[in-house]
C-alpha atoms as a PDB file:
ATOM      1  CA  UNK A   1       0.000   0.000   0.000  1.00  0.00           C
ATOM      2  CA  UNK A   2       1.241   3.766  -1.088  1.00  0.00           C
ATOM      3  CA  UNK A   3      -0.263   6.985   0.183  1.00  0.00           C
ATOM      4  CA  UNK A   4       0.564  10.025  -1.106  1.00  0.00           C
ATOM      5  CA  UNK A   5       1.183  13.334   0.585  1.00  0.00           C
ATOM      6  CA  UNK A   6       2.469  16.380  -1.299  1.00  0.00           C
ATOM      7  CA  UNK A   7       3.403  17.811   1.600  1.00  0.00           C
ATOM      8  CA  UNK A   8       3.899  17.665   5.756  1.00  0.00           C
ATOM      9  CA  UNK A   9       1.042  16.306   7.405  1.00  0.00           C
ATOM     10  CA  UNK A  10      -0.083  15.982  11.173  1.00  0.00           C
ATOM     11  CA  UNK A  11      -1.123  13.166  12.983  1.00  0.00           C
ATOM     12  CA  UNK A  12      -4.531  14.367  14.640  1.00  0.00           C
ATOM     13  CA  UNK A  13      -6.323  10.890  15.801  1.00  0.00           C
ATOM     14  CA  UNK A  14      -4.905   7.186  16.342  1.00  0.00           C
ATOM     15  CA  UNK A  15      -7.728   4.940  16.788  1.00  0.00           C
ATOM     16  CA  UNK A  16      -7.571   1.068  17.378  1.00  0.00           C
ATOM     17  CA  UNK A  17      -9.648  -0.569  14.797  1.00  0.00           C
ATOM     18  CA  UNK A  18     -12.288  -2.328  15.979  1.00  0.00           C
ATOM     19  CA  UNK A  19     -12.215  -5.808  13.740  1.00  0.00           C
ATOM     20  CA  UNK A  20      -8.813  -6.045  14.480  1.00  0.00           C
ATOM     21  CA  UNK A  21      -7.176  -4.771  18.066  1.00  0.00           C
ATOM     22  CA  UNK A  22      -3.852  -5.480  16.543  1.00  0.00           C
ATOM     23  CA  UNK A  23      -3.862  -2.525  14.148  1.00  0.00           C
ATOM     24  CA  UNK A  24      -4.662   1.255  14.159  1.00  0.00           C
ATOM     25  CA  UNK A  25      -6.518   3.826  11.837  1.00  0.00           C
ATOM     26  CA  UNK A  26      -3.847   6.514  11.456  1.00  0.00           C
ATOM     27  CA  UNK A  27      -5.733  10.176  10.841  1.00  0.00           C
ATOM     28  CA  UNK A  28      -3.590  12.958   9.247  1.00  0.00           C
ATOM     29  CA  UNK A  29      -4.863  16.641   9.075  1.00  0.00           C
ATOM     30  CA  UNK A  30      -8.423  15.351  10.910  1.00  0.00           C
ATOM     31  CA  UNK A  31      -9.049  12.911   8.011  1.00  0.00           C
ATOM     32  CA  UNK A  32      -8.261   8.862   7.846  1.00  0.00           C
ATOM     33  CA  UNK A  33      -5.102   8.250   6.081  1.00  0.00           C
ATOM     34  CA  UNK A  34      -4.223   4.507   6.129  1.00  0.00           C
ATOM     35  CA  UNK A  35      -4.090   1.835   8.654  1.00  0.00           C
ATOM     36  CA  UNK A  36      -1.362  -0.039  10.163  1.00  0.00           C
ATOM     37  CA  UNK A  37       0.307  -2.317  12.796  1.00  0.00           C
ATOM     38  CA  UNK A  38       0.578  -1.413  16.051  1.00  0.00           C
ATOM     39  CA  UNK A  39       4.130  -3.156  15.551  1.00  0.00           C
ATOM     40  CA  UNK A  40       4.797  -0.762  12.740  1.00  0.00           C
ATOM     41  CA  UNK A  41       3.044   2.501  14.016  1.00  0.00           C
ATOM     42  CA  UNK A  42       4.271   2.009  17.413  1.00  0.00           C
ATOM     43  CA  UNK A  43       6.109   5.800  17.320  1.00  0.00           C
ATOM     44  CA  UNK A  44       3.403   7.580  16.424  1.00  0.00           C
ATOM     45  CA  UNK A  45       2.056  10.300  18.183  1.00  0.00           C
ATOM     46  CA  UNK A  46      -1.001  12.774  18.284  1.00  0.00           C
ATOM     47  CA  UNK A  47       0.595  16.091  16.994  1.00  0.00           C
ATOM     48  CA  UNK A  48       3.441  14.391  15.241  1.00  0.00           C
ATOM     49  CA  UNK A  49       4.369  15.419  11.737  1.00  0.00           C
ATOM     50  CA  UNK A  50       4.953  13.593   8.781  1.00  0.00           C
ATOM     51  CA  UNK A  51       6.246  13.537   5.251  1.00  0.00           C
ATOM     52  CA  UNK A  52       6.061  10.888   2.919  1.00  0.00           C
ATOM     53  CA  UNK A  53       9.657   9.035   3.295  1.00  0.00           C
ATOM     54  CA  UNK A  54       8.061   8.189   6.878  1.00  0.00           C
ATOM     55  CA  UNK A  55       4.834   7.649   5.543  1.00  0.00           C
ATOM     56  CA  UNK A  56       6.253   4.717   3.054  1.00  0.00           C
ATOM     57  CA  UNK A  57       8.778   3.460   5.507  1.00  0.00           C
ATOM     58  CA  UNK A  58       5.652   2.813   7.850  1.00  0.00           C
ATOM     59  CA  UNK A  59       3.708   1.346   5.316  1.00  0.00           C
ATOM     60  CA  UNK A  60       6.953  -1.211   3.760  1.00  0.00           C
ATOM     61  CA  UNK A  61       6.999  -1.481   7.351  1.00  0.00           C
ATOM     62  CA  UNK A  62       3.338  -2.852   7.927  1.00  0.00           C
ATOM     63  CA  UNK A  63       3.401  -4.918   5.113  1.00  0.00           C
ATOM     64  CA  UNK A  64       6.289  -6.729   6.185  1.00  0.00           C
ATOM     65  CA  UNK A  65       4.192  -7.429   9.213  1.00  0.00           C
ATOM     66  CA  UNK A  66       1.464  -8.621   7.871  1.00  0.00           C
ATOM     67  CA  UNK A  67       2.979 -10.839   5.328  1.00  0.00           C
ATOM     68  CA  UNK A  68       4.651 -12.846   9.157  1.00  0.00           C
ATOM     69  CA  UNK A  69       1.712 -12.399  10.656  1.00  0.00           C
ATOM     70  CA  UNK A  70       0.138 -14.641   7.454  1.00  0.00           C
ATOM     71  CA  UNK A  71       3.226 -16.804   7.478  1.00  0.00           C
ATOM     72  CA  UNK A  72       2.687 -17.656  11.064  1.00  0.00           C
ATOM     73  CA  UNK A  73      -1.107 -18.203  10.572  1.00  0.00           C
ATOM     74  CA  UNK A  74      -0.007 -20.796   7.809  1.00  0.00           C
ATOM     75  CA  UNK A  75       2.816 -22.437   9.611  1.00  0.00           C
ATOM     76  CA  UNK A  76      -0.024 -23.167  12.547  1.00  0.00           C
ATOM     77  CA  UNK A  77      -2.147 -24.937  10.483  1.00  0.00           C
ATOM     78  CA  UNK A  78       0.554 -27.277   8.950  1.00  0.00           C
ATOM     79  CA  UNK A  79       4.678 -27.319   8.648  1.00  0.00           C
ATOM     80  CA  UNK A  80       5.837 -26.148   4.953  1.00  0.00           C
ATOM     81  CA  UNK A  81       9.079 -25.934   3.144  1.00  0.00           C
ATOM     82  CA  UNK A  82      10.336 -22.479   2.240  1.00  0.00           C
ATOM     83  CA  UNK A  83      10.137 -23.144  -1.310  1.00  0.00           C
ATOM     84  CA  UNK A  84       5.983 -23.600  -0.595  1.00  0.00           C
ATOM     85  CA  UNK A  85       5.500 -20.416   1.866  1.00  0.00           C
ATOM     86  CA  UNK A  86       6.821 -18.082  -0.844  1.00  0.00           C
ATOM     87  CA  UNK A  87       4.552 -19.351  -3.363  1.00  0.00           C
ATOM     88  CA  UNK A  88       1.678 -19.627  -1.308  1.00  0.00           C
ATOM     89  CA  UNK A  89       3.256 -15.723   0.181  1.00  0.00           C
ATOM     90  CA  UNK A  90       3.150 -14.336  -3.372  1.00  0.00           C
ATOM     91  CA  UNK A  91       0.359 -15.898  -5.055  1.00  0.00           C
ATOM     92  CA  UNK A  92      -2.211 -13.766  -2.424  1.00  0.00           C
ATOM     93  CA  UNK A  93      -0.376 -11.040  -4.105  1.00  0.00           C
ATOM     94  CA  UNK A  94       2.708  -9.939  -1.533  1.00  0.00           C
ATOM     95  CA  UNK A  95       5.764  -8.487  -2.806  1.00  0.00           C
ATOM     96  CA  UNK A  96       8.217 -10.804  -3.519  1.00  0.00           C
ATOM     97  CA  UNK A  97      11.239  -8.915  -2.068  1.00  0.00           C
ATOM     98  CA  UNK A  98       9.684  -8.301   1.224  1.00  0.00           C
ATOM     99  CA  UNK A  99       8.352 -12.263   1.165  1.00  0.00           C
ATOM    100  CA  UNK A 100      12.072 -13.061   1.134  1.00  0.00           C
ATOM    101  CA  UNK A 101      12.655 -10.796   4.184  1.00  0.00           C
ATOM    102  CA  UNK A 102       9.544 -12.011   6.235  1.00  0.00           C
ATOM    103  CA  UNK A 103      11.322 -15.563   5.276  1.00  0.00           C
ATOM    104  CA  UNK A 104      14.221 -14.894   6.533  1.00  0.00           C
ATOM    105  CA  UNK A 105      13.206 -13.674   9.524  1.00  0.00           C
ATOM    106  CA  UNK A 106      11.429 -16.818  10.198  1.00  0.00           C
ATOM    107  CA  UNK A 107      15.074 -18.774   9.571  1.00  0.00           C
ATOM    108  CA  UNK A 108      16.353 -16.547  11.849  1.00  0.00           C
ATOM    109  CA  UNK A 109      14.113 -17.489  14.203  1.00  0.00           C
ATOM    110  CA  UNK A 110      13.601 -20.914  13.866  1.00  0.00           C
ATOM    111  CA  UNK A 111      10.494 -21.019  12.627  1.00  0.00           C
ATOM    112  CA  UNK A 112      11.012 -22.276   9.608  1.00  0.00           C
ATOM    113  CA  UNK A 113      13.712 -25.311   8.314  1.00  0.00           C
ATOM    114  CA  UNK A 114      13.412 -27.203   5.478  1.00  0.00           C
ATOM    115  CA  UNK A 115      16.018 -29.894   6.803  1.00  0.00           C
ATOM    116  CA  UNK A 116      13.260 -30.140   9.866  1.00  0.00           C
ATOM    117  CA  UNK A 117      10.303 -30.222   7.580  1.00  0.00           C
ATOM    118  CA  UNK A 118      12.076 -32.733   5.975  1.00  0.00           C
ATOM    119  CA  UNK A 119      12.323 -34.811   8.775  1.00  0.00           C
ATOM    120  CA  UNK A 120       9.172 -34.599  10.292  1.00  0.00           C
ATOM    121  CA  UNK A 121       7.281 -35.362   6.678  1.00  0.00           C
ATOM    122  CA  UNK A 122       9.143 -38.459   5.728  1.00  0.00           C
ATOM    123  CA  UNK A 123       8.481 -39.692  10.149  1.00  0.00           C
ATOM    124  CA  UNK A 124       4.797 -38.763   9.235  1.00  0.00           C
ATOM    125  CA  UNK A 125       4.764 -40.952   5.943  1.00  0.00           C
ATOM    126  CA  UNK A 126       6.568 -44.028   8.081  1.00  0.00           C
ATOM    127  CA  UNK A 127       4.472 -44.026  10.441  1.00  0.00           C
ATOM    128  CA  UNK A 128       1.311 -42.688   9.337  1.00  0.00           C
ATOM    129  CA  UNK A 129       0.746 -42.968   5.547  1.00  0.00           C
ATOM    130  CA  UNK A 130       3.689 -45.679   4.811  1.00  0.00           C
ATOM    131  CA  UNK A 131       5.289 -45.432   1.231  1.00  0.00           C
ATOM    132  CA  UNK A 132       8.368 -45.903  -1.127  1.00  0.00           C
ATOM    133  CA  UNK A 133      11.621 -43.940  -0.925  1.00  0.00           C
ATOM    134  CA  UNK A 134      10.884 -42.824  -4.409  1.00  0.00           C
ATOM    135  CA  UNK A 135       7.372 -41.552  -3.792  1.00  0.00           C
ATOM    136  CA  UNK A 136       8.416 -40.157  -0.418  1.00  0.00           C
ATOM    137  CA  UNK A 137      11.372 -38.182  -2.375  1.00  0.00           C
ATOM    138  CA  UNK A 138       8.901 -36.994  -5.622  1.00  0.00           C
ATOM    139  CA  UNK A 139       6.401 -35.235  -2.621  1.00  0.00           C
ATOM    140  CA  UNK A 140       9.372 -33.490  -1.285  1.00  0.00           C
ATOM    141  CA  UNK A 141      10.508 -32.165  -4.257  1.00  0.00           C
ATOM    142  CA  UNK A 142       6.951 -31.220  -4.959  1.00  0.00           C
ATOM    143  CA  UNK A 143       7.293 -28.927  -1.914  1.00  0.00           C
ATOM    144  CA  UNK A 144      10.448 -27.082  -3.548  1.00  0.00           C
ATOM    145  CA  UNK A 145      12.873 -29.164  -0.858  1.00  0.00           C
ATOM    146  CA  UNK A 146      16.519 -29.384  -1.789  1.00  0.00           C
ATOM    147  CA  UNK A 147      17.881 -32.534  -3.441  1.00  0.00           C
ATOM    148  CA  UNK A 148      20.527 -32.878  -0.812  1.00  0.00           C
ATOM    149  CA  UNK A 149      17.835 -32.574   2.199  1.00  0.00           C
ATOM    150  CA  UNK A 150      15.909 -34.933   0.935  1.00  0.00           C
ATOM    151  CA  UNK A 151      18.950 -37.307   0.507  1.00  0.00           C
ATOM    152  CA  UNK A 152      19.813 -37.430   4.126  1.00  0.00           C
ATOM    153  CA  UNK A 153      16.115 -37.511   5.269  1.00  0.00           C
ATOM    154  CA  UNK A 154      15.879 -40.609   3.256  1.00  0.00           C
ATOM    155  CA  UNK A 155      18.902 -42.180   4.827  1.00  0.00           C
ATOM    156  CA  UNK A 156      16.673 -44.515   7.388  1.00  0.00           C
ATOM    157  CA  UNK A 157      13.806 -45.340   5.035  1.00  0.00           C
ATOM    158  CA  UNK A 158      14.124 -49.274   4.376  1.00  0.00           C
ATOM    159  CA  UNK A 159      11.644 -49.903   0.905  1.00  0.00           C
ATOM    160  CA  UNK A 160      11.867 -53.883   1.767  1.00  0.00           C
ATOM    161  CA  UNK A 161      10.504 -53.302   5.600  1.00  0.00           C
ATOM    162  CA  UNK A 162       7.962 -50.181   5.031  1.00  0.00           C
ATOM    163  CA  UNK A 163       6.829 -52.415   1.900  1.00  0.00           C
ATOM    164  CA  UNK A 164       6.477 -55.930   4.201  1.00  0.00           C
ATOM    165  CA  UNK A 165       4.848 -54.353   6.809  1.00  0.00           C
ATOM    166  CA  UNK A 166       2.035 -53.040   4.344  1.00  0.00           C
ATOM    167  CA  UNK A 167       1.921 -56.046   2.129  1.00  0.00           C
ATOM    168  CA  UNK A 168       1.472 -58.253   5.084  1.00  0.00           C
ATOM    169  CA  UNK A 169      -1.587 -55.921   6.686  1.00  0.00           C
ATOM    170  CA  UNK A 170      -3.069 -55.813   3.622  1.00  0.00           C
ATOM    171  CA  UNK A 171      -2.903 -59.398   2.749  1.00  0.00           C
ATOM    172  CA  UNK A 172      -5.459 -59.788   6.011  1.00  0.00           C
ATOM    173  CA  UNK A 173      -7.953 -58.876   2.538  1.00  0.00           C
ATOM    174  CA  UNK A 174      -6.397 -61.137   0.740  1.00  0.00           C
ATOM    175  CA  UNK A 175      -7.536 -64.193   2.115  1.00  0.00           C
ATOM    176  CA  UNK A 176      -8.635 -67.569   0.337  1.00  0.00           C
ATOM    177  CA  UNK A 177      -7.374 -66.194  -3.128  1.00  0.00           C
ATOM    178  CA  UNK A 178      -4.876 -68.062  -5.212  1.00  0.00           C
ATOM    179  CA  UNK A 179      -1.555 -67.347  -6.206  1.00  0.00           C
ATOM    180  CA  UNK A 180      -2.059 -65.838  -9.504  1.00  0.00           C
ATOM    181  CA  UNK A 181      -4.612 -63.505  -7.863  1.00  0.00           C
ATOM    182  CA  UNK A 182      -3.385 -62.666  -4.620  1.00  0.00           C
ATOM    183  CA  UNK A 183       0.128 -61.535  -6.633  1.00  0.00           C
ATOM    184  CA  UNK A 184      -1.888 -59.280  -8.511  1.00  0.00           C
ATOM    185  CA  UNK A 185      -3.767 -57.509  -6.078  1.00  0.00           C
ATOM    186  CA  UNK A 186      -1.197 -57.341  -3.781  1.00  0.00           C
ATOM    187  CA  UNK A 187       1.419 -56.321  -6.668  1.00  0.00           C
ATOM    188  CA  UNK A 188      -1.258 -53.792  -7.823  1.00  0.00           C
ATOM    189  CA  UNK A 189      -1.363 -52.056  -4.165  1.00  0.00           C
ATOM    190  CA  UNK A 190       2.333 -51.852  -3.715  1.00  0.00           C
ATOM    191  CA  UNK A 191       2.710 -50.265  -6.751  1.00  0.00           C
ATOM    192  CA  UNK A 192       0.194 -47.614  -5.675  1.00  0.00           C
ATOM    193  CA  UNK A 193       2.525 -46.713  -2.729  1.00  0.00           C
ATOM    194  CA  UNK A 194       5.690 -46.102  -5.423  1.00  0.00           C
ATOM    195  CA  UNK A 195       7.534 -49.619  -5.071  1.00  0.00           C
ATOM    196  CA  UNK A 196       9.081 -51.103  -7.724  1.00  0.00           C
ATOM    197  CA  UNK A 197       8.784 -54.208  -9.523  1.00  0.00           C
ATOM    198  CA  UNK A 198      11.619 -56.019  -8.313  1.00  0.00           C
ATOM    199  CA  UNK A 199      11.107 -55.148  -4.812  1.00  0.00           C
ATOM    200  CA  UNK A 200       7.213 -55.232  -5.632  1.00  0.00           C
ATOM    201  CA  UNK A 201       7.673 -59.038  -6.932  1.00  0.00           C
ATOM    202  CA  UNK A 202      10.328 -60.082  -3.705  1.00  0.00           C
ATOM    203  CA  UNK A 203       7.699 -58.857  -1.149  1.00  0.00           C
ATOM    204  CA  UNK A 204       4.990 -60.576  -2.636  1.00  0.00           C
ATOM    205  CA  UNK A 205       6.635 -64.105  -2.647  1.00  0.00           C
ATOM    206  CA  UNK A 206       7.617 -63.538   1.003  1.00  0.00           C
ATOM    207  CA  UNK A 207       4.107 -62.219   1.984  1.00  0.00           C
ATOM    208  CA  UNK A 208       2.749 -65.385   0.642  1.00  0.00           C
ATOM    209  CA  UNK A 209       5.028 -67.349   2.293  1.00  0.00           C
ATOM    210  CA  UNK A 210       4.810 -65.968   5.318  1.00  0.00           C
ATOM    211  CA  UNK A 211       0.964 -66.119   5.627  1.00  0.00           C
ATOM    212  CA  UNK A 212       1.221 -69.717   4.090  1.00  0.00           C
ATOM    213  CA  UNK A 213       3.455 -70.952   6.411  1.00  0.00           C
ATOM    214  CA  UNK A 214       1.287 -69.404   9.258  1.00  0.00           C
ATOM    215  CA  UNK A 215      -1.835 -71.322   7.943  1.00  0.00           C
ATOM    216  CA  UNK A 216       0.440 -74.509   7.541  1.00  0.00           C
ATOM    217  CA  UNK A 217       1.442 -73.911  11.720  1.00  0.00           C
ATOM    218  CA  UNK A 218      -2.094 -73.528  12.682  1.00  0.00           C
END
């Protein structure tokens, strides 16, 4: 936002807006002027005079705030990667220069890490929403993460156990079938979850064994 003055104007009326307590309705000269942060109007003062390099400083000011203040908002209803918040930041229309800064400041802060986010999304898809390495990796890179992140938050992920421990829940559905068809549902599922066929086709054989064996012991 850019207001325009010609010349030196006086403050004559702060007033605390009343849909938001968090920002104020600046008056210059007796007439509304523009509205801004508390965090960003914090110096002003009934009486006090102004001229437009204050006036924009105030206002690059406020806009920096509210672009955090939206950042936050967005980081509390679920983690994202930097690469994500800036797009998100810019499509609603925010400067892109001051979207670095508010991102930054974030970094600085630790409030935002793409080597955490990294982390905690591949410990959410283990334990929560299991899945390949590969398919793991493509949703990361998705989110803008860098190649080398994802690398070491891969490190740990083991295809042949996450991909046994679904195949053998899901075989629980797979009762009664024969061969032929229980390899190509199973296969079919697996592959939905970004396995490969060689891993797809090793897991398979051991499921069956496993839960033929287990019948056999019975």
């Amino acid at each position: 936002m850019t207001v325009f003055f010609m010349e030196e104007k006086t403050v004559t009326r702060l007033a605390v807006q009343k849909n938001d307590t968090t920002r104020v309705n600046v008056f210059l000269d007796g007439e509304f002027a523009f509205g801004i942060s508390r965090m960003a109007g914090r110096k002003l003062r009934i009486g006090q005079k102004l001229v437009q390099s204050e006036i924009d400083r105030m206002l690059s000011e406020d806009e920096g705030e509210i672009i955090r203040r939206k950042a936050l908002e967005m980081l509390g209803l679920r983690p994202m990667a930097e690469s994500e918040m800036k797009k998100k930041l810019q499509e609603k229309g925010f400067d892109p220069e001051r979207v670095e800064q508010a991102i930054e400041a974030l970094k600085a802060h630790d409030l935002m890490d793409d080597q955490l986010f990294s982390a905690q999304w591949v410990e959410n898809r283990q334990s929560l929403h299991p899945r390949s390495r590969r398919m793991i990796g493509y949703e990361l890179r998705q989110k803008g993460v860098a190649e080398e992140i994802i690398h070491d938050s891969l490190q740990d992920v083991d295809d042949d156990q996450t991909a046994f421990d679904l195949a053998f829940r899901y075989s629980k559905r797979l009762v009664n079938l024969d061969w032929q068809t229980f390899r190509k549902r199973l296969g079919g599922y697996l592959a939905r979850k970004g396995y490969g066929f060689e891993t797809i086709d090793k897991i398979t054989r051991r499921t069956w064994a496993e839960i033929n064996e287990s019948d056999e012991n019975r």
